[in-house]
N, C-alpha and C. Protein backbone atom coordinates (compact mmCIF):
# COMPACT_ATOMS: atom_id res chain seq x y z
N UNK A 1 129.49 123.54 91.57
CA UNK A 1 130.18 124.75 91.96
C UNK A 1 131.65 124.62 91.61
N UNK A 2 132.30 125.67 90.98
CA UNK A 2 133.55 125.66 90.46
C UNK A 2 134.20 125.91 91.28
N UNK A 3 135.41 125.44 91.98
CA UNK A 3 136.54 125.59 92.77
C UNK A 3 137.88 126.54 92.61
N UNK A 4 138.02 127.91 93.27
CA UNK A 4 138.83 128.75 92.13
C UNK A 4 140.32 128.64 92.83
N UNK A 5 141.01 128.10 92.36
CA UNK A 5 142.25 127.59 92.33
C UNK A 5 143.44 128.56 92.48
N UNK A 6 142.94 129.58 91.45
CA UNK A 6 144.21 130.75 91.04
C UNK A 6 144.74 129.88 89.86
N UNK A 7 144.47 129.29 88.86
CA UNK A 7 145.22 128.46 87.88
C UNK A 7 144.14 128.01 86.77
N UNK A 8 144.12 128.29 85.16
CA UNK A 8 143.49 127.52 84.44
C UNK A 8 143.47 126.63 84.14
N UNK A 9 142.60 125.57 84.82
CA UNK A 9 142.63 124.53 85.06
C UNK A 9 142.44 123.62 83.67
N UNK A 10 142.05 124.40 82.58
CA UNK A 10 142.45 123.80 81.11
C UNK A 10 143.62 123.55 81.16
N UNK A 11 144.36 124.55 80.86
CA UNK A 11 145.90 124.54 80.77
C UNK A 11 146.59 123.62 81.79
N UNK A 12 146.15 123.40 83.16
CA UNK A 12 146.52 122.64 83.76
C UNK A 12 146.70 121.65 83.56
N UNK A 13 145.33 120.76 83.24
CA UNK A 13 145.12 119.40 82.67
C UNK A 13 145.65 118.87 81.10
N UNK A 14 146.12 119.99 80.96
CA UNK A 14 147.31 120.06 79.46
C UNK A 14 148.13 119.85 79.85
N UNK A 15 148.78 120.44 80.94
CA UNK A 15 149.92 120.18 81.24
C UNK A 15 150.61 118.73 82.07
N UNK A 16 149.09 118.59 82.65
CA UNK A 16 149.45 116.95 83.43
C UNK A 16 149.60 116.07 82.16
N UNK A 17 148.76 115.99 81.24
CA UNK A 17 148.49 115.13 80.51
C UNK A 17 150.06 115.27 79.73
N UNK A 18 150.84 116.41 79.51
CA UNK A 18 151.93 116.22 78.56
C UNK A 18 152.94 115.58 79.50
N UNK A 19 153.26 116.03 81.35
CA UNK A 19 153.75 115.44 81.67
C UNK A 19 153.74 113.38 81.77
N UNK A 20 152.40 113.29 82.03
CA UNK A 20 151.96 111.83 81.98
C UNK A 20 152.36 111.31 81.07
N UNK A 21 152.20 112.27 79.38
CA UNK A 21 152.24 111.28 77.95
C UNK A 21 153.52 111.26 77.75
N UNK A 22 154.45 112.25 78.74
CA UNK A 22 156.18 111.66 78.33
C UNK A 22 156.27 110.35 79.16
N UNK A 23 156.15 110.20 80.35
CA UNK A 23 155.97 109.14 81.20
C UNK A 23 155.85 108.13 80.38
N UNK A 24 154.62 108.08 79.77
CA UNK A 24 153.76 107.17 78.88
C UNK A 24 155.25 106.69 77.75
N UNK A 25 155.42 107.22 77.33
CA UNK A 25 156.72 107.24 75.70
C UNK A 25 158.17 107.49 76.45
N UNK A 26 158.51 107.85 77.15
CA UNK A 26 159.89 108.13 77.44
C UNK A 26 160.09 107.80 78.91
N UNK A 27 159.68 106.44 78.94
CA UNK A 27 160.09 106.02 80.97
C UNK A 27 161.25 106.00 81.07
N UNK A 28 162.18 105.61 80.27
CA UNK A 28 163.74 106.19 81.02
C UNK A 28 164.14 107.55 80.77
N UNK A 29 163.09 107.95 80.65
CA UNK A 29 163.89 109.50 80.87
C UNK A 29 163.76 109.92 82.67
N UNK A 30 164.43 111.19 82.90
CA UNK A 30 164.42 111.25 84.07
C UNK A 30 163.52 112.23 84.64
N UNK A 31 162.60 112.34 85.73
CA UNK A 31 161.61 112.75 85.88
C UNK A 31 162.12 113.76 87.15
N UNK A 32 161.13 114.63 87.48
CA UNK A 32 161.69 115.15 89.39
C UNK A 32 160.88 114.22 90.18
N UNK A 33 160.14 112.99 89.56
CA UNK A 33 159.38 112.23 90.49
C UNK A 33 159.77 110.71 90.12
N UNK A 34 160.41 109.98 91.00
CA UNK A 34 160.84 108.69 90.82
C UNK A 34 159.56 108.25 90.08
N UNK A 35 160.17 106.79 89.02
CA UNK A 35 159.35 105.94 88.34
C UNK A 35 159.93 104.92 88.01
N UNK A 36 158.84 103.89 87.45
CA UNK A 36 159.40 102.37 87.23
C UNK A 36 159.38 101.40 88.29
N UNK A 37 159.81 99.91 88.14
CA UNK A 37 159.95 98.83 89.14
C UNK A 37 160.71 98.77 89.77
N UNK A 38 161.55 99.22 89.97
CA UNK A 38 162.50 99.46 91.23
C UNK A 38 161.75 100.72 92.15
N UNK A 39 161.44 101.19 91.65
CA UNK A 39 160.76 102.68 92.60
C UNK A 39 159.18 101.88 93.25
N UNK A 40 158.65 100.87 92.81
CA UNK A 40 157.32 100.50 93.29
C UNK A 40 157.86 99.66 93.96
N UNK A 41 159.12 98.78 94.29
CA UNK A 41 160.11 97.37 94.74
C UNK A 41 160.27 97.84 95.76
N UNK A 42 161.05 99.62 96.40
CA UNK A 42 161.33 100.06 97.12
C UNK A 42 160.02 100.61 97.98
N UNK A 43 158.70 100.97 97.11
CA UNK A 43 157.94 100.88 97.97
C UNK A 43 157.10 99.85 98.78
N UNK A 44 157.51 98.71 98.76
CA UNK A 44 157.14 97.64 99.46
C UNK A 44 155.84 97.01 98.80
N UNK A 45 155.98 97.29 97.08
CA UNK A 45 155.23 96.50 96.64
C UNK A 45 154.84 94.93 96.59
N UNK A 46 153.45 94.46 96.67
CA UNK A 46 152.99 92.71 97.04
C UNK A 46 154.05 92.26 95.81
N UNK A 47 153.89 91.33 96.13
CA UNK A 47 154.11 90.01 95.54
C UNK A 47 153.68 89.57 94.00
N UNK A 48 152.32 90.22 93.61
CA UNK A 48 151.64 90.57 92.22
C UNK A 48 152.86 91.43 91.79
N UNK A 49 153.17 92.03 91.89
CA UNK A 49 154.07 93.46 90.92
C UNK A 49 154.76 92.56 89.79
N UNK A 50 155.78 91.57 90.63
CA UNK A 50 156.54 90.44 89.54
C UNK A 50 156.27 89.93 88.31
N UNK A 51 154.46 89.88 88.20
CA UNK A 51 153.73 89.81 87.24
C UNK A 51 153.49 90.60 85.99
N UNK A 52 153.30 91.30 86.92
CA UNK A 52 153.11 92.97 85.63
C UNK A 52 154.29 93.17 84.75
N UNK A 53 153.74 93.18 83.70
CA UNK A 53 154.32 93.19 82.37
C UNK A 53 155.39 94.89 82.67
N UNK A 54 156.53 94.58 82.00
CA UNK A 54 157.37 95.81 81.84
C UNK A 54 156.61 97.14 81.43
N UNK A 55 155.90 96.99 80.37
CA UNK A 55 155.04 97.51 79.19
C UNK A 55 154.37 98.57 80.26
N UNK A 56 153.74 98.11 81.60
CA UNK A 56 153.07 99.03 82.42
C UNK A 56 154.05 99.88 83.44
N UNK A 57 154.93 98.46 83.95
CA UNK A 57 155.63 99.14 85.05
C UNK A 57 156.98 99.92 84.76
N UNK A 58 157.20 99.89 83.87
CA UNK A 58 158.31 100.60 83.02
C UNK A 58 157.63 102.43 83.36
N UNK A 59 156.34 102.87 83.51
CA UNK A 59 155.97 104.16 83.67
C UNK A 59 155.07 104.07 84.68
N UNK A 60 155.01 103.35 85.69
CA UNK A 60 154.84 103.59 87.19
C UNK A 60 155.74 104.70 87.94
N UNK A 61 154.15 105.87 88.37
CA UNK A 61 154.67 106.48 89.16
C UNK A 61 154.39 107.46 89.88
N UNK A 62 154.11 106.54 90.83
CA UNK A 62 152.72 106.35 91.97
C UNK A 62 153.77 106.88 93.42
N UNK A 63 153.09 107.56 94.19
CA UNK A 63 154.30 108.41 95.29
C UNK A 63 154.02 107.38 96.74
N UNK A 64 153.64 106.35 96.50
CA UNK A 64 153.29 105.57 98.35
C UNK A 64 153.36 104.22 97.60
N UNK A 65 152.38 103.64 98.68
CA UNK A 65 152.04 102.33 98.32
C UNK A 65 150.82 102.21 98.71
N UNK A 66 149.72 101.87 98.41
CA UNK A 66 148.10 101.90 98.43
C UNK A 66 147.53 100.38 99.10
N UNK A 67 148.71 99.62 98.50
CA UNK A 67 148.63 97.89 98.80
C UNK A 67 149.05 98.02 100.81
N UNK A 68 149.70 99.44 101.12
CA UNK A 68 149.81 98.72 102.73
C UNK A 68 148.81 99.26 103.52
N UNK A 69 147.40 99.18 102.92
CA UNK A 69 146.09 99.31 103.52
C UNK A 69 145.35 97.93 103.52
N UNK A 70 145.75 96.92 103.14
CA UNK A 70 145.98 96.05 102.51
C UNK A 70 145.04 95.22 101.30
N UNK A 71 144.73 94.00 101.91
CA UNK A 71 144.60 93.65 100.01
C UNK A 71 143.43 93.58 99.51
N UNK A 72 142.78 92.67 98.26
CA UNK A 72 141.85 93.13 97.84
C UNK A 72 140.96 91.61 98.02
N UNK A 73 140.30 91.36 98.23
CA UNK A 73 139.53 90.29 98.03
C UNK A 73 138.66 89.79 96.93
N UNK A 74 138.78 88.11 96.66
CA UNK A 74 138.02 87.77 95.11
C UNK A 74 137.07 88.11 95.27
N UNK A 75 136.53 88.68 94.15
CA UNK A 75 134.90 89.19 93.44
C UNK A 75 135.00 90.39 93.92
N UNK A 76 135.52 91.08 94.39
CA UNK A 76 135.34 92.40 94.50
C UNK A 76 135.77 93.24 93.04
N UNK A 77 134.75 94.47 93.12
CA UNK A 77 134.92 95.43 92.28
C UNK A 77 135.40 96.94 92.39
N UNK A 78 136.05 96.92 91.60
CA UNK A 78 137.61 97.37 91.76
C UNK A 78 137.51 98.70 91.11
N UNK A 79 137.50 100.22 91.32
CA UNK A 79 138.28 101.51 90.66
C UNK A 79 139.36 101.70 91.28
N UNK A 80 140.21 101.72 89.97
CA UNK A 80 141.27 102.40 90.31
C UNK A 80 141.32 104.29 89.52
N UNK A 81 141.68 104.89 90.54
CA UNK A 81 141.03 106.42 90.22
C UNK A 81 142.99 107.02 89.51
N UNK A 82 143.05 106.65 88.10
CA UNK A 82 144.37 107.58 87.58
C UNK A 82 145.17 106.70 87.39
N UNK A 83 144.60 105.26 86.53
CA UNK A 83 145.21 104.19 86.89
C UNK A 83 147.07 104.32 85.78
N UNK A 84 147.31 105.42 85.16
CA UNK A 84 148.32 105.43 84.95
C UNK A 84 148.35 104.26 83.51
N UNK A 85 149.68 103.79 83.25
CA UNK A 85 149.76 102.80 82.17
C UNK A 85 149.40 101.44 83.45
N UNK A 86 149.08 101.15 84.43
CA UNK A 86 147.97 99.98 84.95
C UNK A 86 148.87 99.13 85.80
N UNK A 87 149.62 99.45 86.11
CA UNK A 87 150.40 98.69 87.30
C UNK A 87 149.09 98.07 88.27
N UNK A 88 149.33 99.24 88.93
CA UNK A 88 148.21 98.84 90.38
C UNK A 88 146.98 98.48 89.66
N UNK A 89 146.37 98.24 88.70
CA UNK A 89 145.09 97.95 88.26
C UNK A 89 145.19 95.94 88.08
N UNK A 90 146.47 96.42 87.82
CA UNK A 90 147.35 94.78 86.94
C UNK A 90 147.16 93.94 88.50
N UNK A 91 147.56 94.82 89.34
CA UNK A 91 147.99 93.75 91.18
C UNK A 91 146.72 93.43 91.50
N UNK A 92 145.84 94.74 91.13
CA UNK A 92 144.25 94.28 91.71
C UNK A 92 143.45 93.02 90.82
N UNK A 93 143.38 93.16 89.34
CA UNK A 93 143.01 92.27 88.64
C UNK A 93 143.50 90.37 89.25
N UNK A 94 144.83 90.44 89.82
CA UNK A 94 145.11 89.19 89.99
C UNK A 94 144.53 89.08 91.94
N UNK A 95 144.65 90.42 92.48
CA UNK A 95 143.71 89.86 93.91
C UNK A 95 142.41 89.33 93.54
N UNK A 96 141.92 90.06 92.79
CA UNK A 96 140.45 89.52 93.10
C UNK A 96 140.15 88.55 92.20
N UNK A 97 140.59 88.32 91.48
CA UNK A 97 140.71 86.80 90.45
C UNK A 97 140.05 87.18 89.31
N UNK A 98 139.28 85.71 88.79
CA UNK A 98 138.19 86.05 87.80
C UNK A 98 136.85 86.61 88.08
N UNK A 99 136.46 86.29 88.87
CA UNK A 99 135.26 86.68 89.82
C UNK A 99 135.16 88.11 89.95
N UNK A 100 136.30 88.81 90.51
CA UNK A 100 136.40 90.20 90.53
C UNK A 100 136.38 90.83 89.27
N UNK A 101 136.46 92.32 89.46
CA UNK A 101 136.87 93.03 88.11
C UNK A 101 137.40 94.29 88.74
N UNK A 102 138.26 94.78 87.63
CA UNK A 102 139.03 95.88 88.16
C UNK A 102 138.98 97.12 86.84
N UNK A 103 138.69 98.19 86.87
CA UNK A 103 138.29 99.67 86.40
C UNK A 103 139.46 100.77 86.66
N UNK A 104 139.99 100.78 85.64
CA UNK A 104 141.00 101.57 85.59
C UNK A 104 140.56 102.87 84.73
N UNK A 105 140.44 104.26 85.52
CA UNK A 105 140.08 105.15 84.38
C UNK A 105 141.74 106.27 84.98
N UNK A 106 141.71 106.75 83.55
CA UNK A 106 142.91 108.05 83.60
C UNK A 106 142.59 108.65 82.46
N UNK A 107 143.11 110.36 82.82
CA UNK A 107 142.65 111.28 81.15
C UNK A 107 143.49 111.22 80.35
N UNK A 108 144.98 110.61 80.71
CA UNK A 108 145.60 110.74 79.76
C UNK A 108 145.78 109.48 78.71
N UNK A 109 145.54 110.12 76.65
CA UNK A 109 145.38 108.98 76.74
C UNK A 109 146.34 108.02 75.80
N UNK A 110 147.51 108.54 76.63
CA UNK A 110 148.79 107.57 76.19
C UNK A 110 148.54 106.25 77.24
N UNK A 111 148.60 107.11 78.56
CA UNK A 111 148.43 106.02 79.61
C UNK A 111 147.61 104.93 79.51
N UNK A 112 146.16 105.35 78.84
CA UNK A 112 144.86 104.24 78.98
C UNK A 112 145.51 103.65 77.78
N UNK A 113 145.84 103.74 77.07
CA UNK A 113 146.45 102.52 75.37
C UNK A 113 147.84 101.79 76.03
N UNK A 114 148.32 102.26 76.84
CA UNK A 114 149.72 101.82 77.47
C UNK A 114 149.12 100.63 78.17
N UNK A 115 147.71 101.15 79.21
CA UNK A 115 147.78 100.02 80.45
C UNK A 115 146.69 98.95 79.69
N UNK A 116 145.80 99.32 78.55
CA UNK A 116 145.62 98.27 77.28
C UNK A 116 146.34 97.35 76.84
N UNK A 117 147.19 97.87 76.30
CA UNK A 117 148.60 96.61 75.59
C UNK A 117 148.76 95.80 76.99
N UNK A 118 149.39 96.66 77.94
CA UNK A 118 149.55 95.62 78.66
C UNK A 118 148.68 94.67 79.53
N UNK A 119 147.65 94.89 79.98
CA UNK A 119 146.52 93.63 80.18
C UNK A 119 146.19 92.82 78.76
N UNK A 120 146.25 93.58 77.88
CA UNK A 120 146.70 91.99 76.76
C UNK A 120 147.41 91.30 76.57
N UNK A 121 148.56 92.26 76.83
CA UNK A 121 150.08 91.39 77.13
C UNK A 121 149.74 89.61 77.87
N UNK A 122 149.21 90.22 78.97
CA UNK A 122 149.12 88.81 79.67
C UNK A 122 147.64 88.79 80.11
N UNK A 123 146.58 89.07 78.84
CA UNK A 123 145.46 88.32 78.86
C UNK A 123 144.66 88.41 80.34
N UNK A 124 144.63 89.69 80.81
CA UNK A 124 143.80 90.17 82.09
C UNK A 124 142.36 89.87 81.63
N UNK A 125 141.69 89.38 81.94
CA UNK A 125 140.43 89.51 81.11
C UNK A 125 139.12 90.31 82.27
N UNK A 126 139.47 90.23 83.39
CA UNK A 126 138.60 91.21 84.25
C UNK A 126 139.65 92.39 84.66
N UNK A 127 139.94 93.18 83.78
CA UNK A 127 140.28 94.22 83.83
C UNK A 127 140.00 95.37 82.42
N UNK A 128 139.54 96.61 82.79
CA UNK A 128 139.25 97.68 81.46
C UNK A 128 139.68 98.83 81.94
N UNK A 129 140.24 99.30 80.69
CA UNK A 129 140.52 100.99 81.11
C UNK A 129 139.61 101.95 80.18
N UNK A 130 139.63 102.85 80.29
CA UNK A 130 138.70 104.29 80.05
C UNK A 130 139.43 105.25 80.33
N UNK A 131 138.98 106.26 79.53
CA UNK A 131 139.26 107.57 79.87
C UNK A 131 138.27 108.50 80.05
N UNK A 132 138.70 108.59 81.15
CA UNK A 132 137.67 109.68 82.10
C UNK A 132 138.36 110.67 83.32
N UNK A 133 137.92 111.32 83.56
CA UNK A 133 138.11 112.06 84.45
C UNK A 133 137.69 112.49 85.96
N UNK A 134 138.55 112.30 87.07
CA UNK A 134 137.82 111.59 88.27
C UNK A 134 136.84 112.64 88.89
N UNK A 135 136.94 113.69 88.72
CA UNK A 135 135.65 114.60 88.64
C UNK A 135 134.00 114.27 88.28
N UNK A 136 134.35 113.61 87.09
CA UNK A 136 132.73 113.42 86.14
C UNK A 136 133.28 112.01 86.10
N UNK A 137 132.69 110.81 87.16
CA UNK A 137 132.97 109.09 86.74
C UNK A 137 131.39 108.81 86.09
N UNK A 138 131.97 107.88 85.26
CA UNK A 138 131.20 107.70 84.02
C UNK A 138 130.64 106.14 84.52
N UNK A 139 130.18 106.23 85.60
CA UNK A 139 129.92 105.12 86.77
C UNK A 139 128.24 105.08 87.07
N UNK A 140 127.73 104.18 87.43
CA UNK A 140 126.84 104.26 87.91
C UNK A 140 126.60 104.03 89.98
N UNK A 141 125.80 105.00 90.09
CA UNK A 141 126.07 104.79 91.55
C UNK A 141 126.26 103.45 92.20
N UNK A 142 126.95 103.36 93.35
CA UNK A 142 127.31 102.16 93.88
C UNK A 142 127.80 101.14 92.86
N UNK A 143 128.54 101.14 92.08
CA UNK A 143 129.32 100.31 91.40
C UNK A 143 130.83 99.32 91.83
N UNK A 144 131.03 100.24 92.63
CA UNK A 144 132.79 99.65 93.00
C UNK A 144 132.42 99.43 94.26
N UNK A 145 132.94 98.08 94.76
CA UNK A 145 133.56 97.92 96.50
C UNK A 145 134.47 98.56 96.87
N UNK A 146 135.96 98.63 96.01
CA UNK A 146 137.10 98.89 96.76
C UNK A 146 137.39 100.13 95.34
N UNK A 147 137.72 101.56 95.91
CA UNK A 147 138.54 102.78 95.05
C UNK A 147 140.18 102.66 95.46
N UNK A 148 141.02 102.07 94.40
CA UNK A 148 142.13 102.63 95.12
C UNK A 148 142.84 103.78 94.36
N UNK A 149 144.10 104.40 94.55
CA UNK A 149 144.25 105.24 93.59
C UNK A 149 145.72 106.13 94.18
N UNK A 150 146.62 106.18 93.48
CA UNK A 150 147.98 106.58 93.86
C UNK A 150 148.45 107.58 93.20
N UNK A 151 148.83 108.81 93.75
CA UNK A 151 149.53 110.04 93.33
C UNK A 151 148.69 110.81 92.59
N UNK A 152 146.98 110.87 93.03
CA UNK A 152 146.46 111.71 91.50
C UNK A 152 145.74 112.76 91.73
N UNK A 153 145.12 112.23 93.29
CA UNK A 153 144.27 113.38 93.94
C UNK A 153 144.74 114.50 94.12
N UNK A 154 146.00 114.58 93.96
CA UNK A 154 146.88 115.78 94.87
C UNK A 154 147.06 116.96 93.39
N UNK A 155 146.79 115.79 91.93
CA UNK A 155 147.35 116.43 91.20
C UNK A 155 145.54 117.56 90.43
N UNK A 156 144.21 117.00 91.36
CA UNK A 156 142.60 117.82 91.00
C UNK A 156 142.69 118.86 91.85
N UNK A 157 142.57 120.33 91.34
CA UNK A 157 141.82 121.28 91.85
C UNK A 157 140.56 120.67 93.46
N UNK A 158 139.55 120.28 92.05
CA UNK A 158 138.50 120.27 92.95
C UNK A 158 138.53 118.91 93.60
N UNK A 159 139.28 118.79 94.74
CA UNK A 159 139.25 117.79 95.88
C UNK A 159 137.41 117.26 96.19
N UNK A 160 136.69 118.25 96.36
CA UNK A 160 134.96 117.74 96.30
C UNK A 160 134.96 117.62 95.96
N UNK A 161 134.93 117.66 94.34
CA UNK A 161 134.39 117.03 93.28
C UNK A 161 134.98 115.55 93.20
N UNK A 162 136.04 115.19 93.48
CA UNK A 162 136.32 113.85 93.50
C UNK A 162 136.03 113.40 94.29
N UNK A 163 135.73 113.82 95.32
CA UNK A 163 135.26 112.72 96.63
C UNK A 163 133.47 112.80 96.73
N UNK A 164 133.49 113.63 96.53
CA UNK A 164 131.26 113.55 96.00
C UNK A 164 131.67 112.39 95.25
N UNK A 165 131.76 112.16 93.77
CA UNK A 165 132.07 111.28 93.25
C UNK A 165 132.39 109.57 93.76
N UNK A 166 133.61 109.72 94.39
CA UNK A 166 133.86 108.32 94.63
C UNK A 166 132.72 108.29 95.87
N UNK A 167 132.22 109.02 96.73
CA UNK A 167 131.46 108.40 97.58
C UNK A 167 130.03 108.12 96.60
N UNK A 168 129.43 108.49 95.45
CA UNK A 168 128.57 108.25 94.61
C UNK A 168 129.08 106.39 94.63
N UNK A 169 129.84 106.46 93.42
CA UNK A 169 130.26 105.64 93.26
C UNK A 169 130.45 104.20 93.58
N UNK A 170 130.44 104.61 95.24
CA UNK A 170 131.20 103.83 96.12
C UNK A 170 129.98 102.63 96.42
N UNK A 171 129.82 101.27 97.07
CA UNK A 171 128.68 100.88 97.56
C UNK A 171 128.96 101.00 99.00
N UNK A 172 127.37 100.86 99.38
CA UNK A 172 127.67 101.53 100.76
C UNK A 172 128.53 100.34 101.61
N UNK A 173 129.45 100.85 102.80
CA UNK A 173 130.24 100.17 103.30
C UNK A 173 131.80 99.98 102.39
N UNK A 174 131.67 100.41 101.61
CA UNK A 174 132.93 99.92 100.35
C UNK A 174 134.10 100.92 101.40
N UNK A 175 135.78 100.88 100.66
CA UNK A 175 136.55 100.86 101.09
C UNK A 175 137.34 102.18 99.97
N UNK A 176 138.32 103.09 100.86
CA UNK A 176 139.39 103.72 100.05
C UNK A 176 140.37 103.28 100.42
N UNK A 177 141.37 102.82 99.32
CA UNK A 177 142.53 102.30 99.49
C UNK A 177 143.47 103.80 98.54
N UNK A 178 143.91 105.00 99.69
CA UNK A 178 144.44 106.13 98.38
C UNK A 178 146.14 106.02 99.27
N UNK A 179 146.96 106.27 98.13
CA UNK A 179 148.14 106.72 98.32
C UNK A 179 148.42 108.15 98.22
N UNK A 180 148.47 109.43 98.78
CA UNK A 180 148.52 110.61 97.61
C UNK A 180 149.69 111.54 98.66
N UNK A 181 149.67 112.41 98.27
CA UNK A 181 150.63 113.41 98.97
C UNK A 181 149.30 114.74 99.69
N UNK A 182 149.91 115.05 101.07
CA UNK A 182 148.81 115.70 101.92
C UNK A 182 150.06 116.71 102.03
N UNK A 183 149.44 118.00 102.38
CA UNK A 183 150.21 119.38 103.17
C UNK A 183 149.85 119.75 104.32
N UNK A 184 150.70 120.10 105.21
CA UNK A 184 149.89 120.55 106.26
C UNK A 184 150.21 122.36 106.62
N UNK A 185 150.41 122.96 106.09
CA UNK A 185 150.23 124.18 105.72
C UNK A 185 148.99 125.10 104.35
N UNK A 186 148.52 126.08 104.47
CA UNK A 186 147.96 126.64 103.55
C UNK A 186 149.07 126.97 102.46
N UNK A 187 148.86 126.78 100.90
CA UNK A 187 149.47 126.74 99.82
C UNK A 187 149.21 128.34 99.43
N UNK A 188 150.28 129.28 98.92
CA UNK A 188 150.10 130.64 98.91
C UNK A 188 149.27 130.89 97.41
N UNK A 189 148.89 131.91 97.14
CA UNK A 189 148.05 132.25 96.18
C UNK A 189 149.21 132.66 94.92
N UNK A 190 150.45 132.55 95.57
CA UNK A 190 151.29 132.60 94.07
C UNK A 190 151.79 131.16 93.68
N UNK A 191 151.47 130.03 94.70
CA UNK A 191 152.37 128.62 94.68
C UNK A 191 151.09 127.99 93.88
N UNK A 192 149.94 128.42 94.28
CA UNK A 192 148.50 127.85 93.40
C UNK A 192 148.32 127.88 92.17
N UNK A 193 149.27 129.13 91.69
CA UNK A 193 148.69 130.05 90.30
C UNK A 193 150.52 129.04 89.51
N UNK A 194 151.05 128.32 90.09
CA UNK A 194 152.69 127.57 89.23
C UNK A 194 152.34 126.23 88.82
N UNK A 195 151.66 126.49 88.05
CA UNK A 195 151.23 125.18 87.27
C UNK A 195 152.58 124.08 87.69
N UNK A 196 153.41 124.34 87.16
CA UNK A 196 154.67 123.70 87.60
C UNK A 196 154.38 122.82 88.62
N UNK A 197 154.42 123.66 89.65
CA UNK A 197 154.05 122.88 90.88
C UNK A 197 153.20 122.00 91.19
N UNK A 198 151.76 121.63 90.43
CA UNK A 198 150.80 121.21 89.92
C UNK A 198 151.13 120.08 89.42
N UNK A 199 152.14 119.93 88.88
CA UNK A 199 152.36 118.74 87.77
C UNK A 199 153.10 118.13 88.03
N UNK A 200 154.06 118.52 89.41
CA UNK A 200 155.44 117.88 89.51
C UNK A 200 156.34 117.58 88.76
């Protein structure tokens, strides 16, 4: 069932994706949404962050912190839902060790070649990215223990459709670790239809 928004949600996902792919190519430029390692430093990022290659965290930019639900345990299996150029995919890969594995999917796909280079950078070897879309996961049921996922939900229409999904997904008992932005007012039918607003 299609979710009607007031917004073409083509055009929408055009528009995230161009905002993301400047992110992706132009991290010092200046955004209306903080980014980079000082902006994840200030959010009381672990101790892993130090690790992560510039290459990712240079276009971090994630609105919380997902890590103060807290951490991840070895061998666990890991989605990260919008993993961006792979920061938070990078912190999870080193919680859960070799044993674990960590699943980074995002549509945009500057981001998934960005958070590539950098798990080669420093030789992640239980970590992969994809491009997909958290609507349609290209998952098989019960696959992941732990979903975490920062700043992305807020940016899908169809809120069911992602959460049917990750609870597919999910094994039973598994865990959400989400950072995202919540409203507590109804959003007007002209603030729905400003893509703008959509994309931050």
């Amino acid at each position: 069932m299609a979710v009607e928004v007031g917004v073409d949600v083509a055009v929408l996902k055009s528009e995230i994706q161009k905002t993301y792919t400047s992110v992706s190519e132009e991290p010092g430029r200046d955004f209306i949404f903080p980014t980079g390692r000082a902006w994840a430093e200030d959010l009381g990022y672990p101790e892993e962050l130090a690790t992560v290659p510039e290459l990712a965290v240079e276009s971090f930019a994630g609105i919380a912190n997902p890590w103060k639900l807290g951490r991840l345990a070895a061998g666990e299996r890991v989605l990260d839902l919008g993993s961006g150029a792979g920061t938070d995919s990078l912190i999870a890969a080193q919680m859960v060790g070799p044993e674990g594995h960590v699943t980074g999917i995002d549509m945009t796909p500057a981001m998934v070649a960005k958070a590539r280079a950098a798990a080669a950078e420093i030789g992640a070897a239980n970590v992969e990215f994809i491009e997909a879309e958290a609507e349609r996961l290209p998952f098989a049921d019960e696959s992941f223990d732990v979903v975490i996922s920062n700043g992305v939900i807020d940016l899908i229409p169809d809120k069911d459709a992602v959460f049917s999904e990750l609870n597919r997904v999910l094994e039973p008992g598994g865990r959400l670790q989400i950072a995202d932005i919540t409203i507590q007012q109804p959003v007007s039918d002209e603030s729905r239809r400003n893509i703008d607003l959509w994309t931050g």
